[in-house]
Protein backbone atom coordinates (compact mmCIF):
# COMPACT_ATOMS: atom_id res chain seq x y z
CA UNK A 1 58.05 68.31 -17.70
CA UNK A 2 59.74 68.91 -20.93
CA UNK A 3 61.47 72.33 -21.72
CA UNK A 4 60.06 74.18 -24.37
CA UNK A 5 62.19 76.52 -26.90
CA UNK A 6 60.42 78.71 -29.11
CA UNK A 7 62.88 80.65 -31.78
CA UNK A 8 62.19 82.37 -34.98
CA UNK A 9 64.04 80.46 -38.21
CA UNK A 10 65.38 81.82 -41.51
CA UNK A 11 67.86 84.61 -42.01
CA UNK A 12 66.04 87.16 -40.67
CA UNK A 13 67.83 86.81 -36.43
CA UNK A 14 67.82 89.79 -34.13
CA UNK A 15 71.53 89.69 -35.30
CA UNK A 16 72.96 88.46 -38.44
CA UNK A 17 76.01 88.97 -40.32
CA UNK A 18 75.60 90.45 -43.93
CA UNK A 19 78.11 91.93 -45.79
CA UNK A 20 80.80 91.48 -42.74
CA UNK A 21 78.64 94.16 -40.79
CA UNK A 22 76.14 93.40 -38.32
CA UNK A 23 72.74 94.97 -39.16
CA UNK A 24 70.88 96.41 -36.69
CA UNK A 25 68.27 94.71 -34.82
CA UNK A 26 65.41 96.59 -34.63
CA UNK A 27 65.62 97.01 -38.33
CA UNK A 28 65.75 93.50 -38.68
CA UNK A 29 62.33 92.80 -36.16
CA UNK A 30 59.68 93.68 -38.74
CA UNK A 31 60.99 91.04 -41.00
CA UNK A 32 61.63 88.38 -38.52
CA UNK A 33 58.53 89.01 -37.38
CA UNK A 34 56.12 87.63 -40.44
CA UNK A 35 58.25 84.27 -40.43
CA UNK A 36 56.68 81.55 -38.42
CA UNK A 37 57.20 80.56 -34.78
CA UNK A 38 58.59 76.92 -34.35
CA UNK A 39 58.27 75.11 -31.35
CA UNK A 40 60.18 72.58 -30.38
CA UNK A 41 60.77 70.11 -27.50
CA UNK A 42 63.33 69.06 -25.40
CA UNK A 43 62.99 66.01 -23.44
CA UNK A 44 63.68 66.53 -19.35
CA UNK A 45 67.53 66.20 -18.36
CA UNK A 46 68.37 63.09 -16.05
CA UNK A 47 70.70 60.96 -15.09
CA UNK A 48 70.79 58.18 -17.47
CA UNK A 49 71.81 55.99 -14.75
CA UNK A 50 68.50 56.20 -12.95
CA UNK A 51 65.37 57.39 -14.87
CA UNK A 52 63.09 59.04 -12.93
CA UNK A 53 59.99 57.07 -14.11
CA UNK A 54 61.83 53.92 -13.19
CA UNK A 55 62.63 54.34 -9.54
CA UNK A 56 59.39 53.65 -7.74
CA UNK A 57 59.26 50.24 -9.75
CA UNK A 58 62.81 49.49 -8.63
CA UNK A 59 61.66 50.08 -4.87
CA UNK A 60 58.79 47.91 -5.15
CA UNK A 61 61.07 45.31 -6.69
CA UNK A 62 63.77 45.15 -4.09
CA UNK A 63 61.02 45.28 -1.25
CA UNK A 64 59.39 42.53 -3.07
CA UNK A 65 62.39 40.20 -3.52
CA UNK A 66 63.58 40.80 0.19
CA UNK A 67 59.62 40.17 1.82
CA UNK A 68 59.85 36.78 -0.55
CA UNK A 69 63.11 35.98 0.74
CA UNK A 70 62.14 36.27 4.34
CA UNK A 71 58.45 34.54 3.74
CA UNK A 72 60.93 31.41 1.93
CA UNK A 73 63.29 31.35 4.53
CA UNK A 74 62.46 28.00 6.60
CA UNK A 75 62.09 27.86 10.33
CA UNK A 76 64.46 25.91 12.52
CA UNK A 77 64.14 22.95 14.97
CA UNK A 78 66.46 21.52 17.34
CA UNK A 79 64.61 17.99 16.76
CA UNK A 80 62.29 17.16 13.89
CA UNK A 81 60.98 14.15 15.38
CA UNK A 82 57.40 14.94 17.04
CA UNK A 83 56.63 13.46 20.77
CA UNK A 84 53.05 12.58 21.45
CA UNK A 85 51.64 12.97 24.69
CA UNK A 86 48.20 11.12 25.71
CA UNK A 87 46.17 11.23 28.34
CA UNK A 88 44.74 7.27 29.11
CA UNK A 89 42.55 6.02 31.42
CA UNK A 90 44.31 3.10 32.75
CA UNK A 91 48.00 3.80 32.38
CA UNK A 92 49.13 -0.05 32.84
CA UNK A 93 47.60 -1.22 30.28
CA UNK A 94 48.44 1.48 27.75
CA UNK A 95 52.19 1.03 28.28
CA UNK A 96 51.08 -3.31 27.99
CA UNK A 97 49.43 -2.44 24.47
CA UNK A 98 52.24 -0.40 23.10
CA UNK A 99 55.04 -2.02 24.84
CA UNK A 100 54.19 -5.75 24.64
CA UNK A 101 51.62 -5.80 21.83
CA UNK A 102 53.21 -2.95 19.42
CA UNK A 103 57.27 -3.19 20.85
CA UNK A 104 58.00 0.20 22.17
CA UNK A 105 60.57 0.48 24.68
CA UNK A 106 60.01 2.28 27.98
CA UNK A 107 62.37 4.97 29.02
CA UNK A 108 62.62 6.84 32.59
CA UNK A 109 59.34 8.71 32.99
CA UNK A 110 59.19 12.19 34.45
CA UNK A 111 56.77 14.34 36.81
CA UNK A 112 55.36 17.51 36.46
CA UNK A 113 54.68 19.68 39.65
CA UNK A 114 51.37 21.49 39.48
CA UNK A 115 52.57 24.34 39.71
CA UNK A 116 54.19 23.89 36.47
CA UNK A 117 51.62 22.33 34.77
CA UNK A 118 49.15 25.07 36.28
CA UNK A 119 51.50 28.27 35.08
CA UNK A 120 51.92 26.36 31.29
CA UNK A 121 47.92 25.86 30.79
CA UNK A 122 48.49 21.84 30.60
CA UNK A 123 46.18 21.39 33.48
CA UNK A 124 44.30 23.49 36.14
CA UNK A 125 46.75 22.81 38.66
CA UNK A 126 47.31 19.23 38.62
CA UNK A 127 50.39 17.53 38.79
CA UNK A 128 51.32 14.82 35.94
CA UNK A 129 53.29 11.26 35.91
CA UNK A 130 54.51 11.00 32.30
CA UNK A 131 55.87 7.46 31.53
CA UNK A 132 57.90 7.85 28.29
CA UNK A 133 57.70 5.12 25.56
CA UNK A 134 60.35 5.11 22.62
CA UNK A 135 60.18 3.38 19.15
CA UNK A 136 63.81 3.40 18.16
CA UNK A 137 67.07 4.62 19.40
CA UNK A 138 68.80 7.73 19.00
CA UNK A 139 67.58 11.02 20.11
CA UNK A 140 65.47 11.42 17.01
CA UNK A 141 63.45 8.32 18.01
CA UNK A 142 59.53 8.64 18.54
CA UNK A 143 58.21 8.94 21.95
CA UNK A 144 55.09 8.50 23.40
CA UNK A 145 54.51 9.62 26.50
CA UNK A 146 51.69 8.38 28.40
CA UNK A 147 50.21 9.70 31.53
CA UNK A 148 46.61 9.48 33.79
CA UNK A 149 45.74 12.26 35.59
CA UNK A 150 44.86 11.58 39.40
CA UNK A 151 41.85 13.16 40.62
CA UNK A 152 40.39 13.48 36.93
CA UNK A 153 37.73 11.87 34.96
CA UNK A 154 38.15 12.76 31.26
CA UNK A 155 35.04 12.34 29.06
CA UNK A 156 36.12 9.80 26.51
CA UNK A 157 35.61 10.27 22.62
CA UNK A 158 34.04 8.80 20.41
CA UNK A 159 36.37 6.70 18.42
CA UNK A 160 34.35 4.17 15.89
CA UNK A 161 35.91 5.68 12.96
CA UNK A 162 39.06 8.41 12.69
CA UNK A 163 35.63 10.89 11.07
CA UNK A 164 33.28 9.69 13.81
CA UNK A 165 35.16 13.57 15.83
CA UNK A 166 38.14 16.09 14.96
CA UNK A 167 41.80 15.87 16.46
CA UNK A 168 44.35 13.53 16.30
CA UNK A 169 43.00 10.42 14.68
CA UNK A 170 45.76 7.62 14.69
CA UNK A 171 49.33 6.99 14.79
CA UNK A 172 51.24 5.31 11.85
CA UNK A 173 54.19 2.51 12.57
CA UNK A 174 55.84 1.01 10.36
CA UNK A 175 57.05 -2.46 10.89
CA UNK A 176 59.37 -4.99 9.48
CA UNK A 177 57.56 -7.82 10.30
CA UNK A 178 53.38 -7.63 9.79
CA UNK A 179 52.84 -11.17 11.16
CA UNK A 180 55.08 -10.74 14.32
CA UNK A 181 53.40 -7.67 14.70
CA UNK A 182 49.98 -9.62 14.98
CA UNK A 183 51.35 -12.43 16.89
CA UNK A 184 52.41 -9.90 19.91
CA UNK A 185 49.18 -8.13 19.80
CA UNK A 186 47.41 -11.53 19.76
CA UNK A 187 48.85 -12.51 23.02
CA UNK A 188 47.78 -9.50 24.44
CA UNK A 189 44.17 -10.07 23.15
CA UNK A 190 43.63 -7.35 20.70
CA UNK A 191 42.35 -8.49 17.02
CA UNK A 192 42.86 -6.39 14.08
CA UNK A 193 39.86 -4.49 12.59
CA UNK A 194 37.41 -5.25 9.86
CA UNK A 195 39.35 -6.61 7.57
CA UNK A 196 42.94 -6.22 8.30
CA UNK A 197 45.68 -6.36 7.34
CA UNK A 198 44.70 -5.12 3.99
CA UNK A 199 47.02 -5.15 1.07
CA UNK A 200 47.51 -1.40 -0.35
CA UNK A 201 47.81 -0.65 -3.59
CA UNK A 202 51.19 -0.95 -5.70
CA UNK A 203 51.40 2.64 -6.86
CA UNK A 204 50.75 3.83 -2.61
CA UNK A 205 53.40 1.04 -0.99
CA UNK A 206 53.71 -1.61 -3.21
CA UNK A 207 54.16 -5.37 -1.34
CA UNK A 208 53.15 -3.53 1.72
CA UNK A 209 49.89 -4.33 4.12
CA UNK A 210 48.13 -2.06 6.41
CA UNK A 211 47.00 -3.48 9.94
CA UNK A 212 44.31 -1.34 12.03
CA UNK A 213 44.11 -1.58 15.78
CA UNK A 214 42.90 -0.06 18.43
CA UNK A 215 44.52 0.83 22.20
CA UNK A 216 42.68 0.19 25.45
CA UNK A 217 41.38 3.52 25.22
CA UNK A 218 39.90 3.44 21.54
CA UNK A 219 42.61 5.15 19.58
CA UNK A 220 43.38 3.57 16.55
CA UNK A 221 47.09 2.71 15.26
CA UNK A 222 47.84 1.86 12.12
CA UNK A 223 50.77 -0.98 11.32
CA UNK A 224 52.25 -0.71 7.73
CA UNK A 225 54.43 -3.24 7.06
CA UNK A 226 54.94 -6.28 4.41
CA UNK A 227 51.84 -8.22 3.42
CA UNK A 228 52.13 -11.49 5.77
């Protein structure tokens, strides 16, 4: 709050020099004490360095900055590619469809004790044969990793269209070669759908086709490569 000084003004002062003498004060009172009272204002001392008024804001501002910073800050992998696992119900010819028909390239599988698979929620105690498919090479290549649980009977879903129920819908390859791509999946028997390949439009992949198919199970893969 701002300091308030109240003071009598003209010659008239409690003291005052007149003459070289200085005149008594109580004879000076009576006449001081017709002239008006000014009041007058003096603005709170602070530091000029940090205004009171300002300080809060300048909290809010550095917690601001530093909760932004931390929100932007992005999270770390030790791979970005993704692995898909899926759950078939006749294991041979899933690894036929993907390896013969689509070209994937089958890796050393692995097993899961049920124990394991128990304690991490993947099953109620069952123990799983994963056979791992790879598109690629490298150790940021794509793998699939297929597996059919003994002693199970999974309801199926229904897979007519990628809207006809929610989860993972398809899977997207891209190829180099559309019409080799058909010709292995031909010997295998399966036909493209509807339509396909389709040619997609110039601004989304221009020269590029898009071939729908589906695995022995239903699932539907998508093949994007040039229009054959």
């Amino acid at each position: 709050m701002a300091d308030v000084n109240v003071k009598r003004v003209g010659v008239g002062n409690p003291e005052r020099m007149a003459n070289g003498r200085t005149e008594n004060a109580d004879s000076s009172l009576q006449q001081d004490t017709a002239r008006p009272l000014i009041y007058t204002c003096r603005p709170p001392q602070h530091s000029p360095r940090s205004p009171p008024m300002f300080r809060p804001l300048a909290v809010l501002a550095i917690v601001a900055a530093t909760s932004f910073a931390t929100a932007a800050e992005p999270a770390a992998f030790t791979r970005t590619t993704i692995d898909l696992g899926t759950v078939v119900s006749d294991l041979e010819a899933s690894v036929r469809f993907y390896t013969e028909g689509v070209g994937f390239q089958e890796l050393d599988g692995f097993d899961v004790s049920a124990d394991l698979a128990g304690a991490a929620g993947l099953t109620d105690n069952k123990p799983l044969s994963v056979r791992v498919l790879v598109l690629g090479e490298g150790p940021t290549a794509t793998k699939l990793k297929l597996m059919q649980v003994a002693g199970t009977d999974p309801r199926t879903g229904d897979n007519t269209f990628i809207h006809s129920h929610t989860g993972f819908r398809y899977l997207t390859i891209m190829v180099t070669d559309t019409a080799a791509a058909l010709a292995r999946l031909e010997k295998i028997g399966v036909k493209p759908l509807a339509k396909s390949p389709v040619t997609l439009p110039q601004n989304l992949a221009p020269g590029m086709s898009l071939t729908c198919v589906k695995d022995p199970d239903g699932n539907l893969v998508e093949l994007i490569g040039p229009t054959p």
